[in-house]
C-alpha atoms as a PDB file:
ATOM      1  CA  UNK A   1      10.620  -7.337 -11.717  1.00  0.00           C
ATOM      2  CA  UNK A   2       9.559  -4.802  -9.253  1.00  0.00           C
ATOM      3  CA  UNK A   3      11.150  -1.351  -9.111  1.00  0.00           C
ATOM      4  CA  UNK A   4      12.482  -0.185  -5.751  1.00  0.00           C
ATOM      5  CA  UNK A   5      10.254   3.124  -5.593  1.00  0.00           C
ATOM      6  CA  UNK A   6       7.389   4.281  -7.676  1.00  0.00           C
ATOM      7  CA  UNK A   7       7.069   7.272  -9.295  1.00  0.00           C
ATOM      8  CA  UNK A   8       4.015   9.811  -8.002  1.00  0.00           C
ATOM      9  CA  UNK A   9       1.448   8.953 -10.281  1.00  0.00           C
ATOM     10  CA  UNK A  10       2.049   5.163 -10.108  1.00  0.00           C
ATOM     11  CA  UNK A  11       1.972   5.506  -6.132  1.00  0.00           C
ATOM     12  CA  UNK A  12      -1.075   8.197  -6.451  1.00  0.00           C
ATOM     13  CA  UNK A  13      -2.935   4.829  -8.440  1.00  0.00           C
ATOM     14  CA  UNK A  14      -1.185   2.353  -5.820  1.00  0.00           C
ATOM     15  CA  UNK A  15      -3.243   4.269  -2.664  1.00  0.00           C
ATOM     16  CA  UNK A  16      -6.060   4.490  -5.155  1.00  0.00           C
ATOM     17  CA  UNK A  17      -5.971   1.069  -5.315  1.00  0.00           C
ATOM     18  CA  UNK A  18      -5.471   0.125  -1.950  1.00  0.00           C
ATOM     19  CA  UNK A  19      -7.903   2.066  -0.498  1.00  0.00           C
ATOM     20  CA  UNK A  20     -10.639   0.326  -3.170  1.00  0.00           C
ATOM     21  CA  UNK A  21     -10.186  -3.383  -2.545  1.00  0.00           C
ATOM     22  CA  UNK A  22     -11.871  -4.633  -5.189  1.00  0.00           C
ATOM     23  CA  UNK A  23     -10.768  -5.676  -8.666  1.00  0.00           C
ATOM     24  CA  UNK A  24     -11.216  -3.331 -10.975  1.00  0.00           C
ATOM     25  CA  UNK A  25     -10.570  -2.746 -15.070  1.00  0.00           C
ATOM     26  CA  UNK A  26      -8.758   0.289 -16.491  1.00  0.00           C
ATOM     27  CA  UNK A  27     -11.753   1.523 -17.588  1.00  0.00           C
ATOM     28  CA  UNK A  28     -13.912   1.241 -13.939  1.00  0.00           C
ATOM     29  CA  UNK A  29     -10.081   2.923 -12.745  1.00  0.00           C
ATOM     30  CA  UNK A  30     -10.511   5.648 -15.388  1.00  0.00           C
ATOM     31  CA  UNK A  31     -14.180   6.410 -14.479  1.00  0.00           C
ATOM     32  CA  UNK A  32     -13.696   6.468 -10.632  1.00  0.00           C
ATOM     33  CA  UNK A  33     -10.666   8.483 -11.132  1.00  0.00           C
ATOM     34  CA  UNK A  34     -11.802  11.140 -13.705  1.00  0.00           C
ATOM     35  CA  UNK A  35     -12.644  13.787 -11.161  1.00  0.00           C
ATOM     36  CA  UNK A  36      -9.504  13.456  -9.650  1.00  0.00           C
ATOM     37  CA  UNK A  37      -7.622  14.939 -13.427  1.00  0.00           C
ATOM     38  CA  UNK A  38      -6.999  11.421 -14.305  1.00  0.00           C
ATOM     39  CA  UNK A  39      -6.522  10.947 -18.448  1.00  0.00           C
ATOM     40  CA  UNK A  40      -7.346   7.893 -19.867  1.00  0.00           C
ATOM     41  CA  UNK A  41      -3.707   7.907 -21.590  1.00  0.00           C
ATOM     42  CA  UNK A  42      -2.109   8.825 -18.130  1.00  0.00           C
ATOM     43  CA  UNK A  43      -3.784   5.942 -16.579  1.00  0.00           C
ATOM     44  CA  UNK A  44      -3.321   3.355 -19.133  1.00  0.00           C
ATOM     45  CA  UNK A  45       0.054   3.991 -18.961  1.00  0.00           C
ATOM     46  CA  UNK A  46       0.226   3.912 -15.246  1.00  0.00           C
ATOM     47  CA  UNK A  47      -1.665   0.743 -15.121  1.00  0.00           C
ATOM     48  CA  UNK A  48       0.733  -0.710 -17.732  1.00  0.00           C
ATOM     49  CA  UNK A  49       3.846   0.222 -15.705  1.00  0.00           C
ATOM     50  CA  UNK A  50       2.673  -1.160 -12.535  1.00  0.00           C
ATOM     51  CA  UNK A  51       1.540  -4.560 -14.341  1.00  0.00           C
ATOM     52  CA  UNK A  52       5.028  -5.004 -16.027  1.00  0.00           C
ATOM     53  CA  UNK A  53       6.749  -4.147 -12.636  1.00  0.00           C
ATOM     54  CA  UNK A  54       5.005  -6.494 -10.774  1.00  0.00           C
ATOM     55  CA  UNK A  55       2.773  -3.946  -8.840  1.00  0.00           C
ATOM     56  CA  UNK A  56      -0.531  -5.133 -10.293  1.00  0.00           C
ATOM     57  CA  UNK A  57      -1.938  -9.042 -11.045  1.00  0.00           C
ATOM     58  CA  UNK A  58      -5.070 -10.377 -13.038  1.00  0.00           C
ATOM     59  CA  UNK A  59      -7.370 -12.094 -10.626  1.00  0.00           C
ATOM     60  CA  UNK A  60     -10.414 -12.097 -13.878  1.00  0.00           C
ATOM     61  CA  UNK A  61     -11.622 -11.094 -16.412  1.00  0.00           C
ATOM     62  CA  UNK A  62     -14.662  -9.418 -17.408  1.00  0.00           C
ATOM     63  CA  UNK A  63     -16.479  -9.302 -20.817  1.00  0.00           C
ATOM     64  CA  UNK A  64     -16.876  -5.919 -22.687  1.00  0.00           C
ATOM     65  CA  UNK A  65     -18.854  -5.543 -25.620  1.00  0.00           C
ATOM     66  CA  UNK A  66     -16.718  -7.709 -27.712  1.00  0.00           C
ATOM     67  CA  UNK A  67     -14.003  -8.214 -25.618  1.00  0.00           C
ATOM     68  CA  UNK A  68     -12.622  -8.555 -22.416  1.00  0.00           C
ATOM     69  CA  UNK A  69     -11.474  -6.700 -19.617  1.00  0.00           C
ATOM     70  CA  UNK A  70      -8.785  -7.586 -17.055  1.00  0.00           C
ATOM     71  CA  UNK A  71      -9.976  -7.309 -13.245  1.00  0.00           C
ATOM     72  CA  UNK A  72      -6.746  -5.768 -11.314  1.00  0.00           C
ATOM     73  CA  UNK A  73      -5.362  -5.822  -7.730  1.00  0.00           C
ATOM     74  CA  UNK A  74      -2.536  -4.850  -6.365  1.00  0.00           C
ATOM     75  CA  UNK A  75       0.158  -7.793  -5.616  1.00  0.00           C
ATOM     76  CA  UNK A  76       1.850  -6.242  -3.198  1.00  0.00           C
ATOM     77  CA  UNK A  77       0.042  -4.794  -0.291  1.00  0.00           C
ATOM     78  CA  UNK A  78       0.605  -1.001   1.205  1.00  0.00           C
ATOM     79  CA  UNK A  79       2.727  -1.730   4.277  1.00  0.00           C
ATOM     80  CA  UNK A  80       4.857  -4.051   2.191  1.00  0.00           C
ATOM     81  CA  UNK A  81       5.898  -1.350  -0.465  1.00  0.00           C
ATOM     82  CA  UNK A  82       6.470   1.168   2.597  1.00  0.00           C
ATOM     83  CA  UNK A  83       8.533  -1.800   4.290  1.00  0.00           C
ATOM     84  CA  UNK A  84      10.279  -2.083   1.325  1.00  0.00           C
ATOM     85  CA  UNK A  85      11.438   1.301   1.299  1.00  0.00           C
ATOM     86  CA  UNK A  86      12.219   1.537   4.887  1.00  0.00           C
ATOM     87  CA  UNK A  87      14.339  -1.413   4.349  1.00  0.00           C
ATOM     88  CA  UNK A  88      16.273  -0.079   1.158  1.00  0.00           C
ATOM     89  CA  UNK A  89      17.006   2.881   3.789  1.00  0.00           C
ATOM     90  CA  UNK A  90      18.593   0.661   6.023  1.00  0.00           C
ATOM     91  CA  UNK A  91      16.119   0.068   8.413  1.00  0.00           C
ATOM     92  CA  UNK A  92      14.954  -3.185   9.639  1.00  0.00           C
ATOM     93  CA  UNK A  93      12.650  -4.719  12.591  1.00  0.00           C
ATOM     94  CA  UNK A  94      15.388  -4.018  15.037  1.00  0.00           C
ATOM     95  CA  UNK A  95      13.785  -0.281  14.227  1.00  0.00           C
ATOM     96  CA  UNK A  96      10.543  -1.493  15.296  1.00  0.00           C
ATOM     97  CA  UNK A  97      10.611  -0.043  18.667  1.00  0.00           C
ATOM     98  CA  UNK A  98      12.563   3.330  17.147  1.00  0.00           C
ATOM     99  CA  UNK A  99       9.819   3.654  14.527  1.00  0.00           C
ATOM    100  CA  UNK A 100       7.172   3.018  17.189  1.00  0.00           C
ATOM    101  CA  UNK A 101       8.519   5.962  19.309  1.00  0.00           C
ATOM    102  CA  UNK A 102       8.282   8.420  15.983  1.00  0.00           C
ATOM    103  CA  UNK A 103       4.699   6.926  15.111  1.00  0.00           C
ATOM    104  CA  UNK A 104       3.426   7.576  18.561  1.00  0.00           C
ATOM    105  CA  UNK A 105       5.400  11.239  19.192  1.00  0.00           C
ATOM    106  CA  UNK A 106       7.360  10.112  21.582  1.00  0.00           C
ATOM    107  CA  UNK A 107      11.152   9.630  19.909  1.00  0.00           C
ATOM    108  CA  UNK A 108      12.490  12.524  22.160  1.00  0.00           C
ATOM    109  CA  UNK A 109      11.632  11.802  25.413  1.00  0.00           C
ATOM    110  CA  UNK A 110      13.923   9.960  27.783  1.00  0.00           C
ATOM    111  CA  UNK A 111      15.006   6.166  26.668  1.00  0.00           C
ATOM    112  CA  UNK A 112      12.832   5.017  29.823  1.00  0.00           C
ATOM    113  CA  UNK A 113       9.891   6.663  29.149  1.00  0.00           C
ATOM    114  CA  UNK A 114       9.808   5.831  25.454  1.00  0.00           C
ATOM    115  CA  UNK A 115      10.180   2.638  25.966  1.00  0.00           C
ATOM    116  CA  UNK A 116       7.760   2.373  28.202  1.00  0.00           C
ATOM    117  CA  UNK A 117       4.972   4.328  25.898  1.00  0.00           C
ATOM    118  CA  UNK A 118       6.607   2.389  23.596  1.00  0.00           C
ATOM    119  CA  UNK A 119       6.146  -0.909  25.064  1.00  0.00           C
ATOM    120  CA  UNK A 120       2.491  -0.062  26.130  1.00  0.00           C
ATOM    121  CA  UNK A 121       1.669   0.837  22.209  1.00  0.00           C
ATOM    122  CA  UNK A 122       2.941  -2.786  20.798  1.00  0.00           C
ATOM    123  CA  UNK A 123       0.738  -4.027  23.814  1.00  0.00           C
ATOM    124  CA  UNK A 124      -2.171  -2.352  22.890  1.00  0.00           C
ATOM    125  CA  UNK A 125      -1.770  -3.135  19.414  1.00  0.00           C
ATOM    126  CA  UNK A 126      -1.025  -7.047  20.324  1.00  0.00           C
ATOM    127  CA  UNK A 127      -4.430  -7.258  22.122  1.00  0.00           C
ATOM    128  CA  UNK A 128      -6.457  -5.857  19.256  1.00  0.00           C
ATOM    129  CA  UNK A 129      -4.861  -8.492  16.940  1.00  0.00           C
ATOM    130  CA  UNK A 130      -5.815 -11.267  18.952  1.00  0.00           C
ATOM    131  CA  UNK A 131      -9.096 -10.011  19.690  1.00  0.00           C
ATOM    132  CA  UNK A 132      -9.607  -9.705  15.869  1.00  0.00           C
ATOM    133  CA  UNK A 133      -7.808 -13.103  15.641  1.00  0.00           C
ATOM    134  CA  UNK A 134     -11.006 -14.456  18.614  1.00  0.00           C
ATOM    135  CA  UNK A 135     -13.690 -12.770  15.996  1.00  0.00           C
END
């Protein structure tokens, strides 16, 4: 069962993750994120959290010494969780365009000419998903 919000050092591991895209065991996690003030208890702990909440899933396993070692991802990705809470606050697509016009610095201008910077943003960012989709 996932919680609604994470706390900052399970969102802190969350980006982490994100940002890595590759599976990774608690102890690659606790090397890579050493320098960063990272404990191994803190982490553990973290890690555990975000597996029993539904954060974090297996996809292998990888053999260590004498045992094994579970290879983590997230399960959710980034702009889900920030969806999530968006939605939780009561917004929803029919925001879309609203949420565009904050994104893009544009939310206090004139409802014309927001939605028309507005309009020319989703276009821009339609074309570069179908060129990506042509690739």
């Amino acid at each position: 069962m996932k919680k609604e919000v994470l706390n900052k050092r399970e969102e802190e591991l969350m980006n982490f993750l994100w940002e890595c895209s590759e599976p990774l065991t608690q102890n690659e996690m606790a090397e890579k994120l050493e320098e960063q003030g990272w404990s191994s208890v803190t982490l553990f702990k973290t890690v555990q959290s975000l597996s029993g909440s539904g954060y974090l899933k297996v996809v292998g396993l990888e053999k260590s010494a004498k045992t094994y070692a579970r290879k983590l991802v997230p399960a959710i990705t980034k702009e889900e969780y920030y969806a999530s809470i968006l939605m939780k606050n009561g917004l929803d697509s029919e925001s879309l365009a609203n949420i565009t016009a904050a994104f893009i610095g544009v939310s206090k201008k004139s409802r014309k000419e927001k939605n028309t910077e507005v309009i020319a943003k989703l276009e821009e960012i339609i074309e570069k998903l179908r060129m990506e989709g042509q690739e």
